[in-house]
PDB file of N, CA and C in Angstrom:
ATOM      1  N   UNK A   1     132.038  36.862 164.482  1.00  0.00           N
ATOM      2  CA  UNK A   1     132.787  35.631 164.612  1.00  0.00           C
ATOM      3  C   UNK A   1     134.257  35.980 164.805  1.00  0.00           C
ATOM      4  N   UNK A   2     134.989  35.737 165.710  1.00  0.00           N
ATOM      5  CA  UNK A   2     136.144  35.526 166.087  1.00  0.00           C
ATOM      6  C   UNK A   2     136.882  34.651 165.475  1.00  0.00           C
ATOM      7  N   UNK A   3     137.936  34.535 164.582  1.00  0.00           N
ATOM      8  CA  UNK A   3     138.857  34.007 164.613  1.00  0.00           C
ATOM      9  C   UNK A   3     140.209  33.822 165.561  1.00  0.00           C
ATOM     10  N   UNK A   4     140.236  32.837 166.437  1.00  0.00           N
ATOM     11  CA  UNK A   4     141.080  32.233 166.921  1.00  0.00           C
ATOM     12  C   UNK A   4     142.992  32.049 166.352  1.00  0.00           C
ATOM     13  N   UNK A   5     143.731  32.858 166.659  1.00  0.00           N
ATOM     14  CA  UNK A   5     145.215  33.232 165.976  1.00  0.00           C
ATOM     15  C   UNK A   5     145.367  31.669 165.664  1.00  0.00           C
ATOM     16  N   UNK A   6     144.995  30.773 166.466  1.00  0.00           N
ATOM     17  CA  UNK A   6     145.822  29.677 166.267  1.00  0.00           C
ATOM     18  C   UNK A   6     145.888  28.646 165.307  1.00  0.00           C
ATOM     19  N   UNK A   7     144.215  29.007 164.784  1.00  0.00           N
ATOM     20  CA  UNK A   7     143.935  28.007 163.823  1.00  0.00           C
ATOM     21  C   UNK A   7     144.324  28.293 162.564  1.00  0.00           C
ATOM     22  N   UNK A   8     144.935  26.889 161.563  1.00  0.00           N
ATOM     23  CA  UNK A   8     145.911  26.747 160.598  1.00  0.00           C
ATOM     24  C   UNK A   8     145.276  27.535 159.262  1.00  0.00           C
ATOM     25  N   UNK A   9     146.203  28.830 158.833  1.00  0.00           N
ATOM     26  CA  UNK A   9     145.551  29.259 157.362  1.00  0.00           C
ATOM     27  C   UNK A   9     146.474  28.354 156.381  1.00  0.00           C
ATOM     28  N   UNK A  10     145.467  28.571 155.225  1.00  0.00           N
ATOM     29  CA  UNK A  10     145.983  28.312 154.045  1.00  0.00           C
ATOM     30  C   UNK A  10     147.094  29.454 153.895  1.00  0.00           C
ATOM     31  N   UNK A  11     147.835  28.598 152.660  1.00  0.00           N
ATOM     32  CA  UNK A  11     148.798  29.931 152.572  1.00  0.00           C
ATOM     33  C   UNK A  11     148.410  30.542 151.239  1.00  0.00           C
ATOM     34  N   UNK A  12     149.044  32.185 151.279  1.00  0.00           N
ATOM     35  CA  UNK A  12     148.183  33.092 150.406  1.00  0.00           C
ATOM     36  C   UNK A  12     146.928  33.429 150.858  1.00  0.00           C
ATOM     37  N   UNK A  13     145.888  33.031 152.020  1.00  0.00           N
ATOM     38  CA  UNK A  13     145.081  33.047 152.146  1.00  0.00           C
ATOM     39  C   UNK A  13     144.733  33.998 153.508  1.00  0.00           C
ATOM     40  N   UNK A  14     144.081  34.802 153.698  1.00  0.00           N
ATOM     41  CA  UNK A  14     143.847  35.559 154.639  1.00  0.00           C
ATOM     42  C   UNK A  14     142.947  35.005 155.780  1.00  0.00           C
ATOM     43  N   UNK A  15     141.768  33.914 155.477  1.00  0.00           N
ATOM     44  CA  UNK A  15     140.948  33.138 156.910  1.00  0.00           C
ATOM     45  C   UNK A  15     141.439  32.037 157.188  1.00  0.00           C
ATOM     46  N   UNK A  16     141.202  31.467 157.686  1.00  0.00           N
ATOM     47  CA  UNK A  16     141.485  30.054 158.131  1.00  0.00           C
ATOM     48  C   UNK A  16     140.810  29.074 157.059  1.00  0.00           C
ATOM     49  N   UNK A  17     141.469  27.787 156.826  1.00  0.00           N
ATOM     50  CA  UNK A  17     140.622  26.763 156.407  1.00  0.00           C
ATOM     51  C   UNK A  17     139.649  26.514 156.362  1.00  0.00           C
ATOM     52  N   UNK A  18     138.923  26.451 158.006  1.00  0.00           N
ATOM     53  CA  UNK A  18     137.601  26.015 158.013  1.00  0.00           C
ATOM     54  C   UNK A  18     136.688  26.958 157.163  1.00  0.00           C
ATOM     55  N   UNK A  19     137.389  28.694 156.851  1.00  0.00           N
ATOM     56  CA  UNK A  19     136.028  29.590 156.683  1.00  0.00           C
ATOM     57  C   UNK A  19     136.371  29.614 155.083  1.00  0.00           C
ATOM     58  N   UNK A  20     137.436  29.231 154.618  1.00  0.00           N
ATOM     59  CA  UNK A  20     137.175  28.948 153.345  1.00  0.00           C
ATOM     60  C   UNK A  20     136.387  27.847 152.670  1.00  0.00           C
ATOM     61  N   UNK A  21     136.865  26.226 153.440  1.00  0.00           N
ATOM     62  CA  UNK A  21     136.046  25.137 153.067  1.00  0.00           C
ATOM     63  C   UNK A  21     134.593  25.435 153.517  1.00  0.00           C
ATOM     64  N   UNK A  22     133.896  26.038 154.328  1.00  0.00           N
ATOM     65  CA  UNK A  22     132.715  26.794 154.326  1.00  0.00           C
ATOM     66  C   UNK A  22     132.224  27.321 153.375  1.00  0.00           C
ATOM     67  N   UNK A  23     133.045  28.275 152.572  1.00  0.00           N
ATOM     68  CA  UNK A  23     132.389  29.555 152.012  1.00  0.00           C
ATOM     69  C   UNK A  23     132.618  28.243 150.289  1.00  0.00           C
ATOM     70  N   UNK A  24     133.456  27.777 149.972  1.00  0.00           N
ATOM     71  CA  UNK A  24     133.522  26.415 148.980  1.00  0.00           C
ATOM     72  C   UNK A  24     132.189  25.845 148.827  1.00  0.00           C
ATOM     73  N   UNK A  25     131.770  25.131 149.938  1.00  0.00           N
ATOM     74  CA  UNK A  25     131.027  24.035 150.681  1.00  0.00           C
ATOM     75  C   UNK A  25     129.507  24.709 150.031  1.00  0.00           C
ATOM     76  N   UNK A  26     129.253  26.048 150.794  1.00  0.00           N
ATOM     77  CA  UNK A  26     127.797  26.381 150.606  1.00  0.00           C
ATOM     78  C   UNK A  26     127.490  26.765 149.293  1.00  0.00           C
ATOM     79  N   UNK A  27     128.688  27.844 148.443  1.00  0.00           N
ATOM     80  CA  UNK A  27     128.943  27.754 147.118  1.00  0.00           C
ATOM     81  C   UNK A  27     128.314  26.888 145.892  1.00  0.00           C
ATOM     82  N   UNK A  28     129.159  25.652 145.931  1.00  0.00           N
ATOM     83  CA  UNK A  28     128.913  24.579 145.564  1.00  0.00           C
ATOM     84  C   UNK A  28     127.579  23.841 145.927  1.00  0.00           C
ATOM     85  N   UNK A  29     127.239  22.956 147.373  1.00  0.00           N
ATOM     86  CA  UNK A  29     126.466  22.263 147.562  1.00  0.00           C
ATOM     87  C   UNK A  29     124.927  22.666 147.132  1.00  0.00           C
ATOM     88  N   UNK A  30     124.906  24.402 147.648  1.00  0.00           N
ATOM     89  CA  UNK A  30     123.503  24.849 147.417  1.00  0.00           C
ATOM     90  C   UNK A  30     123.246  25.682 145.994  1.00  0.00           C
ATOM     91  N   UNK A  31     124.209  25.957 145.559  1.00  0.00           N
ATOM     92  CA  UNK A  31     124.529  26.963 143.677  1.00  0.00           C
ATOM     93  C   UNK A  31     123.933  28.245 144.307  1.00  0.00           C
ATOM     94  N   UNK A  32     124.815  28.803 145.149  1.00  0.00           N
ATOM     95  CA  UNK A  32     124.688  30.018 145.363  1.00  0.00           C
ATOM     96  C   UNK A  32     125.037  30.531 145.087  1.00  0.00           C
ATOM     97  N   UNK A  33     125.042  32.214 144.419  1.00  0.00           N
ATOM     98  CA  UNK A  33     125.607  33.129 144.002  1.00  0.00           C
ATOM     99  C   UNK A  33     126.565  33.433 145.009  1.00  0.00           C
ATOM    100  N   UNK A  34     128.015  34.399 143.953  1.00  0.00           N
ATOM    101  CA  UNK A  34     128.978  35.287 145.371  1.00  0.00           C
ATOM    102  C   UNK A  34     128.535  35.685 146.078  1.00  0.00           C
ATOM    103  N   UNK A  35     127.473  36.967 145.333  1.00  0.00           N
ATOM    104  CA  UNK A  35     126.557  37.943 147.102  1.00  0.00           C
ATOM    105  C   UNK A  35     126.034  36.932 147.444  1.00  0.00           C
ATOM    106  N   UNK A  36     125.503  35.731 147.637  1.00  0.00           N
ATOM    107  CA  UNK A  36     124.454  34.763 148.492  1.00  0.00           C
ATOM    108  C   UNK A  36     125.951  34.128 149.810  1.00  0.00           C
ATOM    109  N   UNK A  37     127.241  34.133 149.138  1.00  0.00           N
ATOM    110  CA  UNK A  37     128.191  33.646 149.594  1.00  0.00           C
ATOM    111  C   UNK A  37     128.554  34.870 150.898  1.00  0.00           C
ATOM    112  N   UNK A  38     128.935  35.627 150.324  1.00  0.00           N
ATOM    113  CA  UNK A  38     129.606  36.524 150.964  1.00  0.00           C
ATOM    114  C   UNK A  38     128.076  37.484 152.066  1.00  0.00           C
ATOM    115  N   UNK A  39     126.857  37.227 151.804  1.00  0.00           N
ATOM    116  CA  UNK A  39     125.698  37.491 152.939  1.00  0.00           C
ATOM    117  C   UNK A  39     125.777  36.469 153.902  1.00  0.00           C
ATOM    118  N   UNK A  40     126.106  34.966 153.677  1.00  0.00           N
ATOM    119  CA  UNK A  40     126.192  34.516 154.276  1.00  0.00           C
ATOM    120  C   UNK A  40     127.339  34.715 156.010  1.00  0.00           C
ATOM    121  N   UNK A  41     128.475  34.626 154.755  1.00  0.00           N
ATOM    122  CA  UNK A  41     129.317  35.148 155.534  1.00  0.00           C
ATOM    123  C   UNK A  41     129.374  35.906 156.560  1.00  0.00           C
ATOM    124  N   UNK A  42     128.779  36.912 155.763  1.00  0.00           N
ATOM    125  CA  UNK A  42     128.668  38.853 156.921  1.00  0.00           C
ATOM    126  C   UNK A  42     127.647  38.032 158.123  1.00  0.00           C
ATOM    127  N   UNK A  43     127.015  37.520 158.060  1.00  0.00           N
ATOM    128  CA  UNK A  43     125.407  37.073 159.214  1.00  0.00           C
ATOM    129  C   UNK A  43     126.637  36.458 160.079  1.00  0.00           C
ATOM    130  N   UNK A  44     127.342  35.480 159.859  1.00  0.00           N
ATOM    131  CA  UNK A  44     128.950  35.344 160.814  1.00  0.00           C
ATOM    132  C   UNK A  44     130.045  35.789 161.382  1.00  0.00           C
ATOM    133  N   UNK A  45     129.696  36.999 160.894  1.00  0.00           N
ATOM    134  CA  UNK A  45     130.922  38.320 161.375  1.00  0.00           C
ATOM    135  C   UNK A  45     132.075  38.386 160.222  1.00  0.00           C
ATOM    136  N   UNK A  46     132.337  37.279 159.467  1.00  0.00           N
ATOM    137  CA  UNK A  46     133.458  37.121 158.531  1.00  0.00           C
ATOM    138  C   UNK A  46     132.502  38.332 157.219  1.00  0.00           C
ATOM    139  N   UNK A  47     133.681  39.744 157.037  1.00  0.00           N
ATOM    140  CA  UNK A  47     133.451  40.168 155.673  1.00  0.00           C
ATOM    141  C   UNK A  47     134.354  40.262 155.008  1.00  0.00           C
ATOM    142  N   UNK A  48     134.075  39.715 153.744  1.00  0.00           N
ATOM    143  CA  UNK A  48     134.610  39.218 152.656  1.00  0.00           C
ATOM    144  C   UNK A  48     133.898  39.993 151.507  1.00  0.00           C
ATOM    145  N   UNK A  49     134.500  40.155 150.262  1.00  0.00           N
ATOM    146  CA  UNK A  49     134.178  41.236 148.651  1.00  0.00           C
ATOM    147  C   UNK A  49     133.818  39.811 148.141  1.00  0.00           C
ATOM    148  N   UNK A  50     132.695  39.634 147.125  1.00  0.00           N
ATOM    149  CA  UNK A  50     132.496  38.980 146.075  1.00  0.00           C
ATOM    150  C   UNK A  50     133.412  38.445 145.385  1.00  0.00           C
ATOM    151  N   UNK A  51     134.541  39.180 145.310  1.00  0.00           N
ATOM    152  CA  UNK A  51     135.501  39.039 144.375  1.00  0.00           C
ATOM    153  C   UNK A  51     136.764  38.023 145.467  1.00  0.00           C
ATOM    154  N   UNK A  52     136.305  37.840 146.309  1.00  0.00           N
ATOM    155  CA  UNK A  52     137.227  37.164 147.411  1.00  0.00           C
ATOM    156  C   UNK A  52     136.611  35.823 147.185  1.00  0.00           C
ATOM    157  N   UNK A  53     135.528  35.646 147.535  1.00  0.00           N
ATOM    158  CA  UNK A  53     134.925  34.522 146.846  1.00  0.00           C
ATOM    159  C   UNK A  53     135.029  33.699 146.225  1.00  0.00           C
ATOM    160  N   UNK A  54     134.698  35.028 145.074  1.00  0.00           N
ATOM    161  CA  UNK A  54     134.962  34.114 143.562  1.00  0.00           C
ATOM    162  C   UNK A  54     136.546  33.526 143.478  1.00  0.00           C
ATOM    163  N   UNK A  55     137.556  33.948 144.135  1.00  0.00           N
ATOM    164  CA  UNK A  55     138.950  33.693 143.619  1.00  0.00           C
ATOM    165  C   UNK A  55     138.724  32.007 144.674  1.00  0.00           C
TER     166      UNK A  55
END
């Protein structure tokens, strides 16, 4: 997955919005674990530590 320069990050934050309210979203909605979070992720090209996650 490509991130696009243009689209707006959070600040302090290293992805964009959308791939955080994502990685929030599936978190939450489905009670997934970090590794369930961050596998997800990787299958999208975005890798991210557990510990990125969790923060």
């Amino acid at each position: 997955m490509r991130i696009p320069a243009e689209m707006a990050r959070l600040k302090g934050y290293r992805f964009p919005r959308e791939v955080v309210a994502y990685a929030v979203w599936v978190y939450h909605r489905f009670a997934l674990s970090t590794a369930d979070v961050e596998d997800l992720l990787a299958e999208r090209g975005v890798i991210v530590s557990r510990e990125t996650v969790r923060k």
